[in-house]
C-alpha atoms as a PDB file:
ATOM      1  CA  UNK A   1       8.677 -11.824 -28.169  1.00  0.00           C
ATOM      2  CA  UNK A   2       6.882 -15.519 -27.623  1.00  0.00           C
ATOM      3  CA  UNK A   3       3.203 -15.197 -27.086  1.00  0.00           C
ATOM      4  CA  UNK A   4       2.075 -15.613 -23.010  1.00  0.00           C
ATOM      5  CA  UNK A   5       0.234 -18.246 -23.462  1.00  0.00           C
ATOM      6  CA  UNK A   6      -4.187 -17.261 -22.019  1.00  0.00           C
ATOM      7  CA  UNK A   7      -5.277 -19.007 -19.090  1.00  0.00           C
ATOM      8  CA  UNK A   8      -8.736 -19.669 -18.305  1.00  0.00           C
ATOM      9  CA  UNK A   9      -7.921 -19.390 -14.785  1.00  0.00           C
ATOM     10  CA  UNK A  10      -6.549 -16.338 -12.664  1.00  0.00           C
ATOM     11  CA  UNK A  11      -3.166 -16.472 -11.601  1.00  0.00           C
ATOM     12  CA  UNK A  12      -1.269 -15.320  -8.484  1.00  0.00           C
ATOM     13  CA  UNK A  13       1.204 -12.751  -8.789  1.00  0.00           C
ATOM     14  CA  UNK A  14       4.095 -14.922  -8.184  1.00  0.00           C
ATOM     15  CA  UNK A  15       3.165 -17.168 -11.188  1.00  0.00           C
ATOM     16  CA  UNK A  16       2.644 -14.024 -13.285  1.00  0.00           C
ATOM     17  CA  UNK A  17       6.090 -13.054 -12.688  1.00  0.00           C
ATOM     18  CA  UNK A  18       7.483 -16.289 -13.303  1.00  0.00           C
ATOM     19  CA  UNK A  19       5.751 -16.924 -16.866  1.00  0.00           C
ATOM     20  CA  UNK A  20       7.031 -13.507 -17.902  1.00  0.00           C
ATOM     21  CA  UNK A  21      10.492 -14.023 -16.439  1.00  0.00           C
ATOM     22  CA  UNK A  22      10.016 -17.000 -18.701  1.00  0.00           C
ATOM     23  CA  UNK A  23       9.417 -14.975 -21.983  1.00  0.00           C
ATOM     24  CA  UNK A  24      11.587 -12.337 -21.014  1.00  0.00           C
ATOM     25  CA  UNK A  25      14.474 -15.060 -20.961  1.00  0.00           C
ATOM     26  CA  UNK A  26      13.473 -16.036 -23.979  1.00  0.00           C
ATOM     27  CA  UNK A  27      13.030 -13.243 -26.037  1.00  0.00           C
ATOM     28  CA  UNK A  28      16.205 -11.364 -24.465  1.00  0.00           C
ATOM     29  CA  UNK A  29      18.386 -14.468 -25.177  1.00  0.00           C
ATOM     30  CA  UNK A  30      19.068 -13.751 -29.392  1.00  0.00           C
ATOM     31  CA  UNK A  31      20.386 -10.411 -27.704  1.00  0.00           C
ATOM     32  CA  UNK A  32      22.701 -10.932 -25.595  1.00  0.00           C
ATOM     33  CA  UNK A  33      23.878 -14.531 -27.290  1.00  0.00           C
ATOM     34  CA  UNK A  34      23.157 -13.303 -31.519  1.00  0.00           C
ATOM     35  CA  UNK A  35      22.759  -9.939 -31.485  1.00  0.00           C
ATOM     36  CA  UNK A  36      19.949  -7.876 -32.213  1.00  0.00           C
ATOM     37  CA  UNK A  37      16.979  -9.299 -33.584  1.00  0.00           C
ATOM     38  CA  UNK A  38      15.573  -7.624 -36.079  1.00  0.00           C
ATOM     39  CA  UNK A  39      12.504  -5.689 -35.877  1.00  0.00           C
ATOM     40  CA  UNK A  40      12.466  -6.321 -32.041  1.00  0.00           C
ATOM     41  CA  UNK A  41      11.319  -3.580 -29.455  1.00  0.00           C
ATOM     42  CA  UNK A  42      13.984  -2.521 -26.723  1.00  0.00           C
ATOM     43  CA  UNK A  43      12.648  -1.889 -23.761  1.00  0.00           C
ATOM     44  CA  UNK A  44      12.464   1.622 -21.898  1.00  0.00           C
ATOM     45  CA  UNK A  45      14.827   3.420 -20.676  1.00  0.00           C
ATOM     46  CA  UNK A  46      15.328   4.570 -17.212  1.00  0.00           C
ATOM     47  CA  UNK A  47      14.385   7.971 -19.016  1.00  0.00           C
ATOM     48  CA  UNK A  48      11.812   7.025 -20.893  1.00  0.00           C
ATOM     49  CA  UNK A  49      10.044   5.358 -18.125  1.00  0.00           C
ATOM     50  CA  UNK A  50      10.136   8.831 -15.515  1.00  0.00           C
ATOM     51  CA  UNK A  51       9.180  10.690 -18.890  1.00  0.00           C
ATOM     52  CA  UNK A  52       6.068   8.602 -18.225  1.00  0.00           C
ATOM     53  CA  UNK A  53       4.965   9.288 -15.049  1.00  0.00           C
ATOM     54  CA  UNK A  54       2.400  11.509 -14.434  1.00  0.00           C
ATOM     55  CA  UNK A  55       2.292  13.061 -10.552  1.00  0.00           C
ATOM     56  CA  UNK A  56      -0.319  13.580  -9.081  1.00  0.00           C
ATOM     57  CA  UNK A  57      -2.493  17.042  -8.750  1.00  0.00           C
ATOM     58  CA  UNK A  58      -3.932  17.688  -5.823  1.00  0.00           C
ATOM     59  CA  UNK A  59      -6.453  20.122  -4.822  1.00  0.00           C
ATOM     60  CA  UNK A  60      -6.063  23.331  -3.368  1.00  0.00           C
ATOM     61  CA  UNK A  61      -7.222  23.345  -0.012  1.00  0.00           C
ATOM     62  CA  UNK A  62      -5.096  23.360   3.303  1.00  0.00           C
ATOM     63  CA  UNK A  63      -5.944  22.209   6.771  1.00  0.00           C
ATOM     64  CA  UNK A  64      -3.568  22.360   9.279  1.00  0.00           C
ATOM     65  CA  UNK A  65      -4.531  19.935  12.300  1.00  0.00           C
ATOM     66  CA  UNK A  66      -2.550  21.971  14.926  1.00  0.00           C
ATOM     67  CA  UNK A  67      -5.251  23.276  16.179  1.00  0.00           C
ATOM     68  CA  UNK A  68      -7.969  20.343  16.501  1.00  0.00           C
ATOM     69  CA  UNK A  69      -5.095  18.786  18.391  1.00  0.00           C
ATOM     70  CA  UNK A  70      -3.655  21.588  20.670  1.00  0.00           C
ATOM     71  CA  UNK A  71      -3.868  20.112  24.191  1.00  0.00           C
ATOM     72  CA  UNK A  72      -4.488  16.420  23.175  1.00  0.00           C
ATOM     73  CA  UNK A  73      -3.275  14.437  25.538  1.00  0.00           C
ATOM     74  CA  UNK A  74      -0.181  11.695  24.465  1.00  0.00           C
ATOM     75  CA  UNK A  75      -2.181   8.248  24.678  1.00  0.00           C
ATOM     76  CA  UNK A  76      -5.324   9.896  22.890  1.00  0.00           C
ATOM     77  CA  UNK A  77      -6.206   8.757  19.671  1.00  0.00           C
ATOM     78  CA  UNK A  78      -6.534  11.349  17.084  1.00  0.00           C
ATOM     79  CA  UNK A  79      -7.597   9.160  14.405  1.00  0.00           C
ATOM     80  CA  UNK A  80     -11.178  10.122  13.979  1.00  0.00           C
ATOM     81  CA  UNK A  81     -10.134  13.655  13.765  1.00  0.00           C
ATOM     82  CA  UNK A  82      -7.254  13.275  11.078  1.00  0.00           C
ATOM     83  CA  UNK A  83      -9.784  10.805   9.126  1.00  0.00           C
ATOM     84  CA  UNK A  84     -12.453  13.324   8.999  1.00  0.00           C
ATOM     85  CA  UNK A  85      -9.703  15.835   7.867  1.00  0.00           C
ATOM     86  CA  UNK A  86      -9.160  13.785   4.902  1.00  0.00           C
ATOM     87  CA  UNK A  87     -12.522  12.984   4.177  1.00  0.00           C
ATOM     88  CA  UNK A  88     -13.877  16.290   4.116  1.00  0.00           C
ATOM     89  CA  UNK A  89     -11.074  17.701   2.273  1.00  0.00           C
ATOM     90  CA  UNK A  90     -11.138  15.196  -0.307  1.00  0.00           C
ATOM     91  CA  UNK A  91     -15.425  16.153  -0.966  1.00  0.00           C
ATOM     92  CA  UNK A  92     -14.536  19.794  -1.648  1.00  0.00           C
ATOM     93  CA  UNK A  93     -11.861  19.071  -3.740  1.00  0.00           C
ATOM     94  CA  UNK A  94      -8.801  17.860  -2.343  1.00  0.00           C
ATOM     95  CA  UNK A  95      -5.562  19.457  -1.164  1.00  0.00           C
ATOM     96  CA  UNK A  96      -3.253  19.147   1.998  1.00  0.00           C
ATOM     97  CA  UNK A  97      -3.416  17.744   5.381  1.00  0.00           C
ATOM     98  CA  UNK A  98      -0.812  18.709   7.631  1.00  0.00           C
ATOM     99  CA  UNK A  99      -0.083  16.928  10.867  1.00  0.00           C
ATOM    100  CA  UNK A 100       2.423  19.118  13.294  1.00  0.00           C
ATOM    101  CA  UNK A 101       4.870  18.307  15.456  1.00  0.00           C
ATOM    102  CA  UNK A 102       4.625  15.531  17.999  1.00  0.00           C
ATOM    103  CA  UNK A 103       3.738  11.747  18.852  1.00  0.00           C
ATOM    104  CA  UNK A 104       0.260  11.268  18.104  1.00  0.00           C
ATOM    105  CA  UNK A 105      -1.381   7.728  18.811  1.00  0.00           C
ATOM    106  CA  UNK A 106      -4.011   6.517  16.017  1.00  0.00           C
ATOM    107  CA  UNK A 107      -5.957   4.004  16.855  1.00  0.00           C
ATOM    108  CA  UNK A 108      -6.400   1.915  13.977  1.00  0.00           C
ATOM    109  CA  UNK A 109      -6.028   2.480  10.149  1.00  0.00           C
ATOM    110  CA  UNK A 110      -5.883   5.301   8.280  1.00  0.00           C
ATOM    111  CA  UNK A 111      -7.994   5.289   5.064  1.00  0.00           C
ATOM    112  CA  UNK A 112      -6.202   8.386   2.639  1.00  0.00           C
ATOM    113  CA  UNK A 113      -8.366   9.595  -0.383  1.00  0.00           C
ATOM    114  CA  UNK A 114      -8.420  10.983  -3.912  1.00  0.00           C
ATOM    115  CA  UNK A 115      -6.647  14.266  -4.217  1.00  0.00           C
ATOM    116  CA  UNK A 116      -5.351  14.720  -0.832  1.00  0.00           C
ATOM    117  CA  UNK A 117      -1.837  14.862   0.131  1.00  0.00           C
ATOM    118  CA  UNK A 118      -0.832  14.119   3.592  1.00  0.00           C
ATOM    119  CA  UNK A 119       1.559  15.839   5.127  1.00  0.00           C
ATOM    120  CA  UNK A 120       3.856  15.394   8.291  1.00  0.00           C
ATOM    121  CA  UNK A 121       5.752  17.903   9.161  1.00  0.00           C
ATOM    122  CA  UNK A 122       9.552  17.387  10.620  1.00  0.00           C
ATOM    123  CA  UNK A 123       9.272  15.991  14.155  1.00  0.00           C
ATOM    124  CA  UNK A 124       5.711  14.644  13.167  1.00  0.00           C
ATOM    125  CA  UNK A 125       4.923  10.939  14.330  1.00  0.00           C
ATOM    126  CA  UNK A 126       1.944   9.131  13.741  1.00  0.00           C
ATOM    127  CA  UNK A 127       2.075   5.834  15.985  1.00  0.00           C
ATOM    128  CA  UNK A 128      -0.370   2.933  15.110  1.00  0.00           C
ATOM    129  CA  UNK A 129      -2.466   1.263  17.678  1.00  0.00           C
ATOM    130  CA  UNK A 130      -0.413  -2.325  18.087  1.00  0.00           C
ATOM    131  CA  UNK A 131      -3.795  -3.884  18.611  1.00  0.00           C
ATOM    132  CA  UNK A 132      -4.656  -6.627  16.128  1.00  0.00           C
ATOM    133  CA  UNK A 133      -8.350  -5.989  16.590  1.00  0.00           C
ATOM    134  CA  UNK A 134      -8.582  -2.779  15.815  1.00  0.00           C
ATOM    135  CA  UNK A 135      -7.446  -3.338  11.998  1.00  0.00           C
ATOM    136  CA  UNK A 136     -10.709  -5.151  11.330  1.00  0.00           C
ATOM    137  CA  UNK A 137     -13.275  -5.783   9.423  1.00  0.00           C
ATOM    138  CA  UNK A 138     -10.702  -7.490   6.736  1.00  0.00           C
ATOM    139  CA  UNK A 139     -10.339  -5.283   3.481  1.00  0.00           C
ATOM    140  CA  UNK A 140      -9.499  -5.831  -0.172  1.00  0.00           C
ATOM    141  CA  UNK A 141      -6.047  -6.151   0.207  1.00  0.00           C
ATOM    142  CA  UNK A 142      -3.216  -8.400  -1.309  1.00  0.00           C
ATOM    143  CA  UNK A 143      -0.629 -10.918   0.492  1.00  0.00           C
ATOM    144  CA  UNK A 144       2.189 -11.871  -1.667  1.00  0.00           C
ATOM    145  CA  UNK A 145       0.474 -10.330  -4.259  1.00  0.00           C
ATOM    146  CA  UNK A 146      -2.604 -12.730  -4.227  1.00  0.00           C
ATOM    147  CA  UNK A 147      -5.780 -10.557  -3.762  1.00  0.00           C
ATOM    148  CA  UNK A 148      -7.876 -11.388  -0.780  1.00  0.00           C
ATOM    149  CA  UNK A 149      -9.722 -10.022   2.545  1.00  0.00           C
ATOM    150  CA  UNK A 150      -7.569  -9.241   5.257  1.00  0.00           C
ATOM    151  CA  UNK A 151      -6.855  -7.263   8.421  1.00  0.00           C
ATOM    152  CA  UNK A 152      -6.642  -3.575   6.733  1.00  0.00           C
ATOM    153  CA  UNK A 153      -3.205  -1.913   6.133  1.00  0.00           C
ATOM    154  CA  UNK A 154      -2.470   0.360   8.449  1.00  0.00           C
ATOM    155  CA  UNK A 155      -2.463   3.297   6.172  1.00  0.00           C
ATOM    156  CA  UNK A 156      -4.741   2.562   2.798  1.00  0.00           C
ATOM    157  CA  UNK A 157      -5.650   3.732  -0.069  1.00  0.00           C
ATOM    158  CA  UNK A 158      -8.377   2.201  -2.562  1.00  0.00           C
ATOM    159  CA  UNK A 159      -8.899   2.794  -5.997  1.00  0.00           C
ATOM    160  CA  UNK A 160      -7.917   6.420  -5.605  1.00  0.00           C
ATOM    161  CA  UNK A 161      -6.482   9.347  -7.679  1.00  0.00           C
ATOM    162  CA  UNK A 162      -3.584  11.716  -7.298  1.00  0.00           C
ATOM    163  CA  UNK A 163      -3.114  10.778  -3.410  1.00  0.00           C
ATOM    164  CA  UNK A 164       0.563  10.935  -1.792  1.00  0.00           C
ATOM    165  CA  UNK A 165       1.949  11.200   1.581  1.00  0.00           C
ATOM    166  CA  UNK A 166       5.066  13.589   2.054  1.00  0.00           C
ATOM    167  CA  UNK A 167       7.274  15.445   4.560  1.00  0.00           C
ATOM    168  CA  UNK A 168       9.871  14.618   6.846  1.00  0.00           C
ATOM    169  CA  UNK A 169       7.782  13.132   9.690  1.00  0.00           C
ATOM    170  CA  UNK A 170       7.315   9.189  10.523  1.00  0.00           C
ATOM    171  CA  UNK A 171       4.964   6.368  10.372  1.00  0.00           C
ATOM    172  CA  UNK A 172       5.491   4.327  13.176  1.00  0.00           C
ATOM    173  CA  UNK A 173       3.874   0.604  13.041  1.00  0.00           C
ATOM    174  CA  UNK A 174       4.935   0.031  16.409  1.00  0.00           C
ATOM    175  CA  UNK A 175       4.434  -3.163  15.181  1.00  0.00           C
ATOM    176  CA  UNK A 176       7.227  -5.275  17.179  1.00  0.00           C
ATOM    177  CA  UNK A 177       5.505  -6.970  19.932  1.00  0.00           C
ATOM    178  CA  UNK A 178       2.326  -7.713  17.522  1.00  0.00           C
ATOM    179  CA  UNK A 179       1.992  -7.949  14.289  1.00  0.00           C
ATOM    180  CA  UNK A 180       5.674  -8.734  13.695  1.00  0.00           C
ATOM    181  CA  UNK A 181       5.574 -11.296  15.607  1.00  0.00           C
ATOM    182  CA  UNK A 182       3.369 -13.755  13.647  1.00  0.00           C
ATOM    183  CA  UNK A 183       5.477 -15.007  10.889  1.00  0.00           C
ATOM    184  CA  UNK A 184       6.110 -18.338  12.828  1.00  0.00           C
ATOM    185  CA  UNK A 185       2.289 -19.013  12.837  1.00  0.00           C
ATOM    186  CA  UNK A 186       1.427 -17.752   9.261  1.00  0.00           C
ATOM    187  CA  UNK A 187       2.275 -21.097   7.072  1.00  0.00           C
ATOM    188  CA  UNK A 188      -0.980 -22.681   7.140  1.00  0.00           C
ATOM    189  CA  UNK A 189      -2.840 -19.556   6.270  1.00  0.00           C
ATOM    190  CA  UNK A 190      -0.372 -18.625   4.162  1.00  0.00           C
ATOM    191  CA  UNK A 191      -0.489 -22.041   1.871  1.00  0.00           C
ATOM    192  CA  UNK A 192      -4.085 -22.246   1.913  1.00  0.00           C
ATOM    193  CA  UNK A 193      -3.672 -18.675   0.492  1.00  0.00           C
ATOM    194  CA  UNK A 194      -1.890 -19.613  -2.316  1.00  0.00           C
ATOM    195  CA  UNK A 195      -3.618 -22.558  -3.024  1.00  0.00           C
ATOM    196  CA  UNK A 196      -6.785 -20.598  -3.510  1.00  0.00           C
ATOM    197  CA  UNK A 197      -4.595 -18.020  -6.364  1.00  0.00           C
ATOM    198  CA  UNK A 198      -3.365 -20.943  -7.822  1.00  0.00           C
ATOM    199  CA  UNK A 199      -6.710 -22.655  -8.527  1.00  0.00           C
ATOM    200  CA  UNK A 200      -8.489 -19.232  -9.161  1.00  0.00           C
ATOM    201  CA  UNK A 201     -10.949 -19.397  -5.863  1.00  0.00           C
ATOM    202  CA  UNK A 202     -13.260 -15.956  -6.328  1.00  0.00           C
ATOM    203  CA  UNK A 203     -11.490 -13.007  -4.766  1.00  0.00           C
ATOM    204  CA  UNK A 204     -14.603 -12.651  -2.107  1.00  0.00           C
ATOM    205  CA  UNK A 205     -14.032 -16.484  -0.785  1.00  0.00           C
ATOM    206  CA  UNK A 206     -10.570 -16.116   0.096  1.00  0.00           C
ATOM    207  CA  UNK A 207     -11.542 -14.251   3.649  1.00  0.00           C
ATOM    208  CA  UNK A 208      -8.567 -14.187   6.639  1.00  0.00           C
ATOM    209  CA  UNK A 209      -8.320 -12.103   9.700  1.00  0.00           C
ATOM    210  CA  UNK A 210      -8.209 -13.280  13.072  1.00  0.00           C
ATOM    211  CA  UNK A 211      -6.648 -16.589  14.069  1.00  0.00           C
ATOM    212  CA  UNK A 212      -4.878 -16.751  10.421  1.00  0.00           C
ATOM    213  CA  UNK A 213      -1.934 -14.861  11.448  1.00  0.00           C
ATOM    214  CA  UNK A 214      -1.344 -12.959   8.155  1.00  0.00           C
ATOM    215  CA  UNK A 215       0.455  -9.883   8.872  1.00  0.00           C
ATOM    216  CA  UNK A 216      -1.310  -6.337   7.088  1.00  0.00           C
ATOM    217  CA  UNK A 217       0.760  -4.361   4.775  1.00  0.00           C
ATOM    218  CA  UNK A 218       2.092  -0.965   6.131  1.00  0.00           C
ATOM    219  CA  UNK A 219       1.654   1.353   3.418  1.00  0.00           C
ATOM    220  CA  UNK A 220      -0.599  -0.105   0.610  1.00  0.00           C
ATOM    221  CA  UNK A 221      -1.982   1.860  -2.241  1.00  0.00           C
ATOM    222  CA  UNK A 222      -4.800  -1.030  -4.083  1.00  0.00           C
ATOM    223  CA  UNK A 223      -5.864   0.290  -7.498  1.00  0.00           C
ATOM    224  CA  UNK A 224      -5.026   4.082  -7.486  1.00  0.00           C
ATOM    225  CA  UNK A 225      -2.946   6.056  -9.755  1.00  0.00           C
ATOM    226  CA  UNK A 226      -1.025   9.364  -9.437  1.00  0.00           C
ATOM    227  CA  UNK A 227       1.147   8.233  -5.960  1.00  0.00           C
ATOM    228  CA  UNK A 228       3.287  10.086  -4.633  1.00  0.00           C
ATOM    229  CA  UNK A 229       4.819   8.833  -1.224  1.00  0.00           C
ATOM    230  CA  UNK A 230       8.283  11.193  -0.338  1.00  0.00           C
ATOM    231  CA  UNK A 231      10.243  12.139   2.499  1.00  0.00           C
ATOM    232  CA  UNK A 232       8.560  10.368   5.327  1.00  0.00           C
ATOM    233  CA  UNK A 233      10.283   7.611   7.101  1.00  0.00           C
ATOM    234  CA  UNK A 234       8.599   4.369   8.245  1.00  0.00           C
ATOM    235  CA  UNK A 235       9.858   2.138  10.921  1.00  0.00           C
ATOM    236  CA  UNK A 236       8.275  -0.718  12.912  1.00  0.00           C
ATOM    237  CA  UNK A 237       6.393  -2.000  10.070  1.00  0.00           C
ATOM    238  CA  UNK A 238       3.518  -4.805  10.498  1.00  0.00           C
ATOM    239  CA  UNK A 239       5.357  -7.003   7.326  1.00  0.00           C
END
């Protein structure tokens, strides 16, 4: 395969993708056009690549949040109280959360952590705040794939280990008279964005949030490894 040529500037995602769609072309082209070169490498297969994954382990703890929430009423947030959950599973070792049953408002985003599963069990909803304000201060996050600062995801996870969310509940982003809303604002944000990827402006200088109209990711895992997101459905997303 052609060498990727080294840059002594960072690149955005997009022009990643395009220099390597670039080489792949290239190197894939004797293939399909000459045959087989030889000595060349073929890529995975779908097999190979699942023989690779490794799932994640988490710990063996279990805290059911039926009854911190038994007689909550439905516009409370219970945010703080699933949060903590998390937190303090994750310090003793990890394991699962479960969330029962019901419509339950949280009030801004959810911050999952390293060896803790979250769980929602069928007929479980957990309904975001449609508040813009509420998802700031801006986090590490990225926008078509260009790292910066911006309003937080609405559930997050950062540079954690063997984290997943599962069951047949829902995320709700209720998202549809906010957030999802903005695209028609977004441009000038949006190119001054990837202006900043393209020249390689630091990571910490590239700072958005209110008034840039750059909608937050729904689900967004940043860094971790061992994910394991099944079952759950998501609707009204942010983006």
């Amino acid at each position: 395969m052609r060498a990727l040529p080294l840059s002594p500037q960072p690149t955005d995602r997009r022009d990643f993708l395009k220099t390597v769609a670039g080489a792949t072309a290239v190197a894939l082209w004797p293939r399909i056009g000459e045959g087989a070169v030889a000595g060349a490498e073929a890529p995975p297969s779908s097999a190979e690549i699942v023989r690779r994954i490794v799932p994640p382990r988490f710990g063996p703890g279990q805290v059911h949040l039926g009854a911190a929430v038994r007689g909550v009423r439905p516009d409370e947030d219970i945010r703080e109280r699933l949060q903590r959950a998390m937190a303090e599973l994750s310090a003793v070792g990890g394991g699962r959360v479960t969330v029962p049953a019901g419509v339950w408002r949280i009030g801004g985003p959810l911050r999952l952590f390293s060896g803790v599963e979250l769980h929602l069990e069928r007929d479980a909803t957990l309904r975001f705040d449609a508040d813009p304000a509420r998802y700031l201060p801006a986090v590490l996050t990225r926008w078509e794939g260009t790292e910066c600062y911006n309003y937080s995801p609405f559930v997050y996870a950062y540079q954690a280990s063997d984290v997943g969310i599962t069951g047949a509940g829902t995320l709700d982003g209720n998202a549809r008279e906010s957030f999802a809303t903005w695209k028609p604002q977004q441009e000038a944000a949006q190119v001054r964005l990837r202006e900043m990827g393209a020249r390689g402006t630091p990571v910490q200088d590239r700072r958005f949030g209110a008034g840039d109209w750059l909608r937050p990711s729904f689900v967004q895992f940043f860094g971790c490894r061992h994910v394991l997101v099944e079952g759950v459905t998501l609707i009204d997303s942010p983006f």
